[in-house]
N, C-alpha and C. Protein backbone atom coordinates (compact mmCIF):
# COMPACT_ATOMS: atom_id res chain seq x y z
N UNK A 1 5.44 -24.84 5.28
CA UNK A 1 4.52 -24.46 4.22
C UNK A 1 5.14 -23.31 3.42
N UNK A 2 4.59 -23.66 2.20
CA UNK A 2 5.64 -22.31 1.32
C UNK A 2 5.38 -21.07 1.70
N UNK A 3 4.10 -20.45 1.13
CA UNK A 3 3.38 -19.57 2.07
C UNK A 3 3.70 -19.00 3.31
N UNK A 4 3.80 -19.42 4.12
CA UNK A 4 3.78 -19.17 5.51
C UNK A 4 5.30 -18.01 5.93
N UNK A 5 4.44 -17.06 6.65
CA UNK A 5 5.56 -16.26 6.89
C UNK A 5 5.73 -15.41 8.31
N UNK A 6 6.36 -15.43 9.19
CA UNK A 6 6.60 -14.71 10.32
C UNK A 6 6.23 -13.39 10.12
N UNK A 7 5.04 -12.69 11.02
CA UNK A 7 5.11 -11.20 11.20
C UNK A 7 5.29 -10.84 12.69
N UNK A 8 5.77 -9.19 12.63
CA UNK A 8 5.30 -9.04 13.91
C UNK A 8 5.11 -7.33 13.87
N UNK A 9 4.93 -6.95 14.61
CA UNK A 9 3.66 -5.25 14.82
C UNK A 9 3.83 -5.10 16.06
N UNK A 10 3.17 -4.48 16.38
CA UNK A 10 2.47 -3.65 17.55
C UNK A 10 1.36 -3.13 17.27
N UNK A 11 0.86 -2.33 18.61
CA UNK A 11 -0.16 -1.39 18.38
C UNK A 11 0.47 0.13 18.34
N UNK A 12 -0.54 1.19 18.03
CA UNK A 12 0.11 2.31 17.86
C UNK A 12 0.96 2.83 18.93
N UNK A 13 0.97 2.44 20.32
CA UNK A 13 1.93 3.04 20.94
C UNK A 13 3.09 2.24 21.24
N UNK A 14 2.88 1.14 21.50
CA UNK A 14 4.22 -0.27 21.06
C UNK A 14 4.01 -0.53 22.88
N UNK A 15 2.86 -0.26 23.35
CA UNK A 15 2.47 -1.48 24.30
C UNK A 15 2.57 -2.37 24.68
N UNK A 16 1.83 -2.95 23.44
CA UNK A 16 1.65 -4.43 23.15
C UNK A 16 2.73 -4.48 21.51
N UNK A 17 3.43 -5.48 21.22
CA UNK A 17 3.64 -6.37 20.62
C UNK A 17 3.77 -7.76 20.29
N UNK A 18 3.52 -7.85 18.67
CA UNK A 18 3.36 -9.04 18.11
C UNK A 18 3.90 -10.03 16.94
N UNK A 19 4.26 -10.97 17.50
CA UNK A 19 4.95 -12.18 17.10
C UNK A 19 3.82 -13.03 16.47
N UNK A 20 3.89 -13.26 15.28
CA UNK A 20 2.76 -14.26 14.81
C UNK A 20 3.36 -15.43 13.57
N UNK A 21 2.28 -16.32 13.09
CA UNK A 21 3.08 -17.12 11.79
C UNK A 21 1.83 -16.84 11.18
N UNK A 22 1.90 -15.97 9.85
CA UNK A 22 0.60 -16.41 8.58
C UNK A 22 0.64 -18.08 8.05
N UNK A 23 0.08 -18.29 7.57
CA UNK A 23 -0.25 -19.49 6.77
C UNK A 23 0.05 -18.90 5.49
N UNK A 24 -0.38 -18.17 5.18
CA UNK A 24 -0.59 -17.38 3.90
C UNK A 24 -0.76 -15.87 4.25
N UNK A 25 0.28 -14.98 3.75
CA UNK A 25 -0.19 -13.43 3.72
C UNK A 25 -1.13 -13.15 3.23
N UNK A 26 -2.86 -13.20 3.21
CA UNK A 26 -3.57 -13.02 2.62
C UNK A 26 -4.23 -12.04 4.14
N UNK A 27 -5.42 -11.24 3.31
CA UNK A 27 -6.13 -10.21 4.89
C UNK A 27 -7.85 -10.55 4.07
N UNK A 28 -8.60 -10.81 4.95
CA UNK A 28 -9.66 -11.15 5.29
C UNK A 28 -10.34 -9.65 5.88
N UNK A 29 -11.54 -9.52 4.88
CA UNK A 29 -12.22 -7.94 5.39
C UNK A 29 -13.36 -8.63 5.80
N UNK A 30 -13.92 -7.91 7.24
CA UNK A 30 -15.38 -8.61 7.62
C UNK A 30 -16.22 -7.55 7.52
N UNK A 31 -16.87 -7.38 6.88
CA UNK A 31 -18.20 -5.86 7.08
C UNK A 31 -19.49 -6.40 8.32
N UNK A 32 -19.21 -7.27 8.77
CA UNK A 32 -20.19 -7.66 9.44
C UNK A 32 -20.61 -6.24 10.68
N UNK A 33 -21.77 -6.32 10.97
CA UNK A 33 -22.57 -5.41 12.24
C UNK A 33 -21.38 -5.00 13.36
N UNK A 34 -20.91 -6.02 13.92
CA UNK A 34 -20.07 -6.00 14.91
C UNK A 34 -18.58 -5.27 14.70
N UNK A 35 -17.95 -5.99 13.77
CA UNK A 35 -17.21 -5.32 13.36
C UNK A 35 -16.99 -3.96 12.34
N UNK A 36 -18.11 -3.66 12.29
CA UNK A 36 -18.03 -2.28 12.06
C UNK A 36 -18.54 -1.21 12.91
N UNK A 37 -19.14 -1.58 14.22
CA UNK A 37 -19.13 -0.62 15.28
C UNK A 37 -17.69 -0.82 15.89
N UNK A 38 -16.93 -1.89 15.60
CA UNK A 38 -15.54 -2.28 16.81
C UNK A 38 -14.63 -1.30 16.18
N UNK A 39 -14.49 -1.02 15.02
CA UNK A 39 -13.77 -0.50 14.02
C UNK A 39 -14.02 0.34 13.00
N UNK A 40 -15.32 1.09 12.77
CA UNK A 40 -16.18 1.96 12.37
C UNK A 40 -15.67 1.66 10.83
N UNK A 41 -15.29 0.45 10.26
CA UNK A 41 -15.67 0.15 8.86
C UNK A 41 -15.08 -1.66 9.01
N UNK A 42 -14.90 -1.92 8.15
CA UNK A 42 -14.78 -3.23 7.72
C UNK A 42 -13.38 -3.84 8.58
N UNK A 43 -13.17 -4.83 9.60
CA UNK A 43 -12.51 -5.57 9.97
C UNK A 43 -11.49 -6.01 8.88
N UNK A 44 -10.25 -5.86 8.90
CA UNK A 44 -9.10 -6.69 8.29
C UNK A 44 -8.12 -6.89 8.96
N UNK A 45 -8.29 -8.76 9.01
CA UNK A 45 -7.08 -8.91 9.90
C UNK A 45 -6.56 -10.27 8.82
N UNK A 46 -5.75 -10.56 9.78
CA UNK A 46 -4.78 -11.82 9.29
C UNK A 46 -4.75 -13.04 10.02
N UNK A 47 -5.08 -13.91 9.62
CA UNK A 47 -5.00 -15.53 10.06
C UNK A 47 -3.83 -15.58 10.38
N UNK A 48 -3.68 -15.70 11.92
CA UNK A 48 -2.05 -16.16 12.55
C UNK A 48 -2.66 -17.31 13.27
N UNK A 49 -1.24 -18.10 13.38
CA UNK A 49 -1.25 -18.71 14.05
C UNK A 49 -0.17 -18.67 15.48
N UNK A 50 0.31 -19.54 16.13
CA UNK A 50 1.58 -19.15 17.02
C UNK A 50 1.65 -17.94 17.26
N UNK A 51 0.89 -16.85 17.76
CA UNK A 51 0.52 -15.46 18.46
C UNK A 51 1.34 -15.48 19.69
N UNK A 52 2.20 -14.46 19.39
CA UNK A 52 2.71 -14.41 21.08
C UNK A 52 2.76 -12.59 21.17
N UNK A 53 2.24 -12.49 22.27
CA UNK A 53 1.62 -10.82 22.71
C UNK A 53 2.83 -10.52 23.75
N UNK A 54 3.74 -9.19 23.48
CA UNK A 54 4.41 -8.96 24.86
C UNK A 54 3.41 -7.70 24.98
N UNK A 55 3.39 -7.44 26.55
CA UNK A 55 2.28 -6.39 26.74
C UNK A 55 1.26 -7.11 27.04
N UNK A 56 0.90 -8.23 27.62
CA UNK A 56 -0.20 -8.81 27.67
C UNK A 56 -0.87 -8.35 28.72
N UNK A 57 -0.48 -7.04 29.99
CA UNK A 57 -1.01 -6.52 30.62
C UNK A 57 -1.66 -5.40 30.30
N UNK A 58 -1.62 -4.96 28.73
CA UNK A 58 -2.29 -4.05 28.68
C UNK A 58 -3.21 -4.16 27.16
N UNK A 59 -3.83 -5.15 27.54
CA UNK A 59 -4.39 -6.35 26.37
C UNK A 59 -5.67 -6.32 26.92
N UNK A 60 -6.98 -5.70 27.04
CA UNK A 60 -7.96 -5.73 27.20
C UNK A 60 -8.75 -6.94 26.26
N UNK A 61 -9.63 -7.35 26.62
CA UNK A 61 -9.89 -8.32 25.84
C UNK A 61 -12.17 -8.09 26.39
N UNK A 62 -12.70 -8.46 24.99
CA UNK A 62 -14.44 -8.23 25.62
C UNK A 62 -14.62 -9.52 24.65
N UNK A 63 -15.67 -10.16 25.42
CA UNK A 63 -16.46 -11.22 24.62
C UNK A 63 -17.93 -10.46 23.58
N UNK A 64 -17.84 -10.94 22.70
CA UNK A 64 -18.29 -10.26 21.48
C UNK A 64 -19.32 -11.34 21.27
N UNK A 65 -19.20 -12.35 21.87
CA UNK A 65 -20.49 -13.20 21.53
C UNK A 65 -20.09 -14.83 22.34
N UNK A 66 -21.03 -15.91 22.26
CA UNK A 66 -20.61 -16.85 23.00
C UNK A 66 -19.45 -17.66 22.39
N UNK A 67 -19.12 -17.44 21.55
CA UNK A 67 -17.69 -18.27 20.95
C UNK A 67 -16.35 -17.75 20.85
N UNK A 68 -16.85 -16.14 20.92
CA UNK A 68 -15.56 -15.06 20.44
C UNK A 68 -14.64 -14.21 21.22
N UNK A 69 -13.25 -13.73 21.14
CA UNK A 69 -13.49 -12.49 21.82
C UNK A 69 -12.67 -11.52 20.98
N UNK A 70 -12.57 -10.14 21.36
CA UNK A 70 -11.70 -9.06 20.75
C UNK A 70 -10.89 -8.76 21.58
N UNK A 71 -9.87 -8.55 20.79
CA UNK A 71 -8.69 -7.41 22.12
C UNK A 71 -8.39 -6.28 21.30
N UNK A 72 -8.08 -5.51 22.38
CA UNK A 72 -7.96 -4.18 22.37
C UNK A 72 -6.68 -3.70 22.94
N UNK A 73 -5.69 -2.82 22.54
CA UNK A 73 -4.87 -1.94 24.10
C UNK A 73 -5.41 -1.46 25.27
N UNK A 74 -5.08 -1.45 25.68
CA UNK A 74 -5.93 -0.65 27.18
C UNK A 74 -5.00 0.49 27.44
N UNK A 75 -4.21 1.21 26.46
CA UNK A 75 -3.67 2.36 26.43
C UNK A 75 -3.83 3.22 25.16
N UNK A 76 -3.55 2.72 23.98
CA UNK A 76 -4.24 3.93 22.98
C UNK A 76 -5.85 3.31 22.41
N UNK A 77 -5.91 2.02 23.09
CA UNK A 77 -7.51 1.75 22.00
C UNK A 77 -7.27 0.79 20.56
N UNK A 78 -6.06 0.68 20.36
CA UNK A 78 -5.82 0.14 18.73
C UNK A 78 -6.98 -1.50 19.05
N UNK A 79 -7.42 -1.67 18.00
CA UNK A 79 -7.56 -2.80 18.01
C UNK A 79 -6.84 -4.19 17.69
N UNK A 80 -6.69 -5.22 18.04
CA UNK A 80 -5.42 -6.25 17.86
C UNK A 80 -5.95 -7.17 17.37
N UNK A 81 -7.29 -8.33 17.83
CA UNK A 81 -7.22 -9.09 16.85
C UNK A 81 -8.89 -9.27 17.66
N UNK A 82 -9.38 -10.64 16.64
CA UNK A 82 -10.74 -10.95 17.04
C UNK A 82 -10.11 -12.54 17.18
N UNK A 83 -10.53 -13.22 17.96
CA UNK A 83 -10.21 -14.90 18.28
C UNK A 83 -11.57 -15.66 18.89
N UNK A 84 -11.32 -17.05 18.02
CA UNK A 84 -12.34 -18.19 18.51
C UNK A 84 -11.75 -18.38 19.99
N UNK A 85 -12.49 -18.28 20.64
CA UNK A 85 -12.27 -18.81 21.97
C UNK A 85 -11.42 -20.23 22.38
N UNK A 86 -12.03 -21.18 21.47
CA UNK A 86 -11.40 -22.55 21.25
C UNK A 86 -11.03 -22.88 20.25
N UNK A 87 -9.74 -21.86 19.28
CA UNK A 87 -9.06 -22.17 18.58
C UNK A 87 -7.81 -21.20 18.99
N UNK A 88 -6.89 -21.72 18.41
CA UNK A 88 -5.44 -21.37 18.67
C UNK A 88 -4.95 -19.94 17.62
N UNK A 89 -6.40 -19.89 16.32
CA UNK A 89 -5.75 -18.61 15.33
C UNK A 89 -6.72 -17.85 16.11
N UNK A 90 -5.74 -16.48 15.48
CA UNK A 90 -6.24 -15.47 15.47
C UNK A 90 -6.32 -14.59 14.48
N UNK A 91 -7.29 -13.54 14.23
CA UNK A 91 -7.31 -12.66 13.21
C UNK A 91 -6.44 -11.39 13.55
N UNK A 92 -5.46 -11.17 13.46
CA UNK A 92 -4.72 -9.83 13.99
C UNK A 92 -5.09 -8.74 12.87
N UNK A 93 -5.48 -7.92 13.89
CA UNK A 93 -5.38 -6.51 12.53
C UNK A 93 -4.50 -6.26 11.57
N UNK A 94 -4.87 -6.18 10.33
CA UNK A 94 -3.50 -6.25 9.42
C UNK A 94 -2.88 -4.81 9.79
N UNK A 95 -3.50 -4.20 9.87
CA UNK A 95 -2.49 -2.54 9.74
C UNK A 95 -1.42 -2.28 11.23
N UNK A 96 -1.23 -3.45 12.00
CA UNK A 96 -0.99 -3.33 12.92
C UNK A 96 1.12 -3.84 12.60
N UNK A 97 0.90 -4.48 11.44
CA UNK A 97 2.01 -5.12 11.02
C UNK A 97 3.10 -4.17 10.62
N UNK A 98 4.15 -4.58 10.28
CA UNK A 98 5.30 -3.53 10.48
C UNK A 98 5.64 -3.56 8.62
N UNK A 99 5.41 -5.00 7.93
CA UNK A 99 5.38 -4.76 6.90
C UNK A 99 4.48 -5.31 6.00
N UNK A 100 4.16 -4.87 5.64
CA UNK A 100 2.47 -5.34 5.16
C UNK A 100 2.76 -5.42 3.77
N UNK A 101 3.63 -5.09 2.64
CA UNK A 101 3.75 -4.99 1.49
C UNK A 101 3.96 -6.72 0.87
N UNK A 102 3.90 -7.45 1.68
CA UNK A 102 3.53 -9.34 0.94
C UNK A 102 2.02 -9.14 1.27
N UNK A 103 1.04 -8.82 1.66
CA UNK A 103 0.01 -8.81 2.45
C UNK A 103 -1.37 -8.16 1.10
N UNK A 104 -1.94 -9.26 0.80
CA UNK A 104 -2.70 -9.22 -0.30
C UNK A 104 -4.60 -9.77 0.72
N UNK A 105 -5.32 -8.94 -0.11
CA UNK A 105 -6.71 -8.69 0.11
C UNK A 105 -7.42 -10.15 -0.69
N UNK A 106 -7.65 -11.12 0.23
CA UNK A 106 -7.98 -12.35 -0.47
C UNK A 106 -9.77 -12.54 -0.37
N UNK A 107 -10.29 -12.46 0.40
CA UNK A 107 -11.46 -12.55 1.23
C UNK A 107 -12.45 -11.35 1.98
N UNK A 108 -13.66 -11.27 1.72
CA UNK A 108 -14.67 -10.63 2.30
C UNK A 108 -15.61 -11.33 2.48
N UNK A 109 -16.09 -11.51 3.89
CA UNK A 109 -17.17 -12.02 4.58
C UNK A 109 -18.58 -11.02 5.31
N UNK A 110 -19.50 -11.68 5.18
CA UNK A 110 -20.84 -11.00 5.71
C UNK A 110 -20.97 -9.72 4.44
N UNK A 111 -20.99 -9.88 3.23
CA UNK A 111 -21.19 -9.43 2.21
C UNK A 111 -22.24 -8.68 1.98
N UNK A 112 -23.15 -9.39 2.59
CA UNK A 112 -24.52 -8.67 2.43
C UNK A 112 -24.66 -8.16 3.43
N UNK A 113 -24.00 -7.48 4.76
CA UNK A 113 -23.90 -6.66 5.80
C UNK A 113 -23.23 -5.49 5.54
N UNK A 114 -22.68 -5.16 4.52
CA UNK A 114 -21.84 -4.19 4.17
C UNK A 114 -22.48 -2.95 3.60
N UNK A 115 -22.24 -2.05 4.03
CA UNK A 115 -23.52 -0.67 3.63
C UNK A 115 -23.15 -0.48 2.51
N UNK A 116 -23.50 0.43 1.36
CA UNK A 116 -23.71 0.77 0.25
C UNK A 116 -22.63 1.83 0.22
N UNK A 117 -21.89 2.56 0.53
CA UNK A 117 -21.03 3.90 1.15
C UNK A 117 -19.40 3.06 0.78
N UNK A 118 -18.85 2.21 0.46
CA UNK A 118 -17.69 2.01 0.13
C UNK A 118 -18.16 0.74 -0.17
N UNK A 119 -16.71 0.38 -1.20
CA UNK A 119 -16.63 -1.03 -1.89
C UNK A 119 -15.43 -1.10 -2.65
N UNK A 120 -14.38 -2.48 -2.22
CA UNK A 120 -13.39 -2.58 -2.39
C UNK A 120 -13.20 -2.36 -3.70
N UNK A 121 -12.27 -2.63 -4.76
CA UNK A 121 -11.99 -2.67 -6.12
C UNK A 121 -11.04 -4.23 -6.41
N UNK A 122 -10.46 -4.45 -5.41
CA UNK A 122 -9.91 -5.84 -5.48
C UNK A 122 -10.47 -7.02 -5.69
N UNK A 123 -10.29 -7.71 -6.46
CA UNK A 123 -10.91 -9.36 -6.67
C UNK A 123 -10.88 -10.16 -5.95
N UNK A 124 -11.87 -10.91 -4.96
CA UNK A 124 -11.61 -11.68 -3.38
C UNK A 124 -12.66 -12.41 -3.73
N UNK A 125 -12.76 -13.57 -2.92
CA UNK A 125 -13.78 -14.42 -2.53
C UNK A 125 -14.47 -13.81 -2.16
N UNK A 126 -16.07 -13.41 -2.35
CA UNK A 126 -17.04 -12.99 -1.59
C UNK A 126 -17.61 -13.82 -0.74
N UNK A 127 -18.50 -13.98 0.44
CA UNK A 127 -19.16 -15.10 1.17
C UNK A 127 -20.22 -13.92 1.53
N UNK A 128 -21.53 -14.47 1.97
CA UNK A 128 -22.68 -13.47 2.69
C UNK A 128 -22.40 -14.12 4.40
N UNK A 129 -23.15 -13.39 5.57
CA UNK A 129 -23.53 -14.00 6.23
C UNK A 129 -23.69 -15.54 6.59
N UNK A 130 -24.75 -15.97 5.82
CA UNK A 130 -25.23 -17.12 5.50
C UNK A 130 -23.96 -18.28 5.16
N UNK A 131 -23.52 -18.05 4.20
CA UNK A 131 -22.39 -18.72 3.77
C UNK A 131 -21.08 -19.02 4.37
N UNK A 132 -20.16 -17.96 5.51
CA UNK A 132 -20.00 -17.86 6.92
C UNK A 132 -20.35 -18.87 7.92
N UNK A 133 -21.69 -18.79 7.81
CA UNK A 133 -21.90 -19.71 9.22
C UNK A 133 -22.15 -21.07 8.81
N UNK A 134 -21.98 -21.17 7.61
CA UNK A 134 -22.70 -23.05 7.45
C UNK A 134 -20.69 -23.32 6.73
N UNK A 135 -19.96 -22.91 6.30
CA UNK A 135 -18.59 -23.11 6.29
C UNK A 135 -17.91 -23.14 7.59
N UNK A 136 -17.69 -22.47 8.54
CA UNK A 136 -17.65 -21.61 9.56
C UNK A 136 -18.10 -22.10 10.97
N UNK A 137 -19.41 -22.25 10.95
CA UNK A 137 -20.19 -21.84 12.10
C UNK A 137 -19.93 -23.54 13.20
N UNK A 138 -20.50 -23.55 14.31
CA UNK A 138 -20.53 -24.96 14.73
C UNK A 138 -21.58 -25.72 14.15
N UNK A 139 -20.74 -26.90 14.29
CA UNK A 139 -21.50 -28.41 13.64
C UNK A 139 -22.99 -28.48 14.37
N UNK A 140 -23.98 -29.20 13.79
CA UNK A 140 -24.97 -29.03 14.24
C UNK A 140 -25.25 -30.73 15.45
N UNK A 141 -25.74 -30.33 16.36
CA UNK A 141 -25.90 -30.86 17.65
C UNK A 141 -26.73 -32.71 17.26
């Protein structure tokens, strides 16, 4: 894919590192509830795919809900990524990357979860909540 580009990071103490493939350098901000207590403002990570973690012993990981989970270091705290349980991407924190300067602000989700106290200036797809889970969410039973 043209797009598509190899990154890799760490966390702030180089613990854990990361090997990933974008699809597209684009970063995805979530203001949603959750992720702004996980991260005390808006979630931005990056759609990887092919994730490979060295440090995976010090990779804390919490389920965040019945589909999801987060990881964490289990030595400085950085946060690393949020993942579908039964999918293969992951959202890696963008700031976690070593070079972030291809790395463009495409997307904000849970729109209408976002407090009144900051607001990007960049031009992105907006989505609410709502719009999230019926793109997004599981198929109905």
């Amino acid at each position: 894919m043209a797009n598509e580009m190899e990154l890799t990071g760490r966390c702030m103490c180089g613990a854990v590192k990361i090997v990933a493939t974008a699809r597209k350098p684009t970063v995805a901000a979530c203001h949603c509830n959750m992720c702004r207590q996980w991260s005390s403002g808006p979630f931005m990570g990056v759609n990887c795919q092919n994730a490979a973690f060295e440090g995976e012993e010090s990779i804390g990981r919490t389920r965040s809900s019945d589909w999801a989970e987060r990881g964490f270091c289990t030595k400085c705290g950085s946060n690393l990524f949020y993942h579908i349980i039964d999918s293969k991407d992951y959202q890696i924190a963008a700031g976690l990357f070593d070079d972030q300067s291809k790395l463009r602000m495409s997307l904000q989700v849970f729109t209408d979860s976002k407090p009144k106290f900051y607001e990007f200036s960049n031009e992105t797809k907006m989505m609410t909540g709502a719009e999230v889970a019926a793109s997004f969410g599981p198929s109905p039973k």
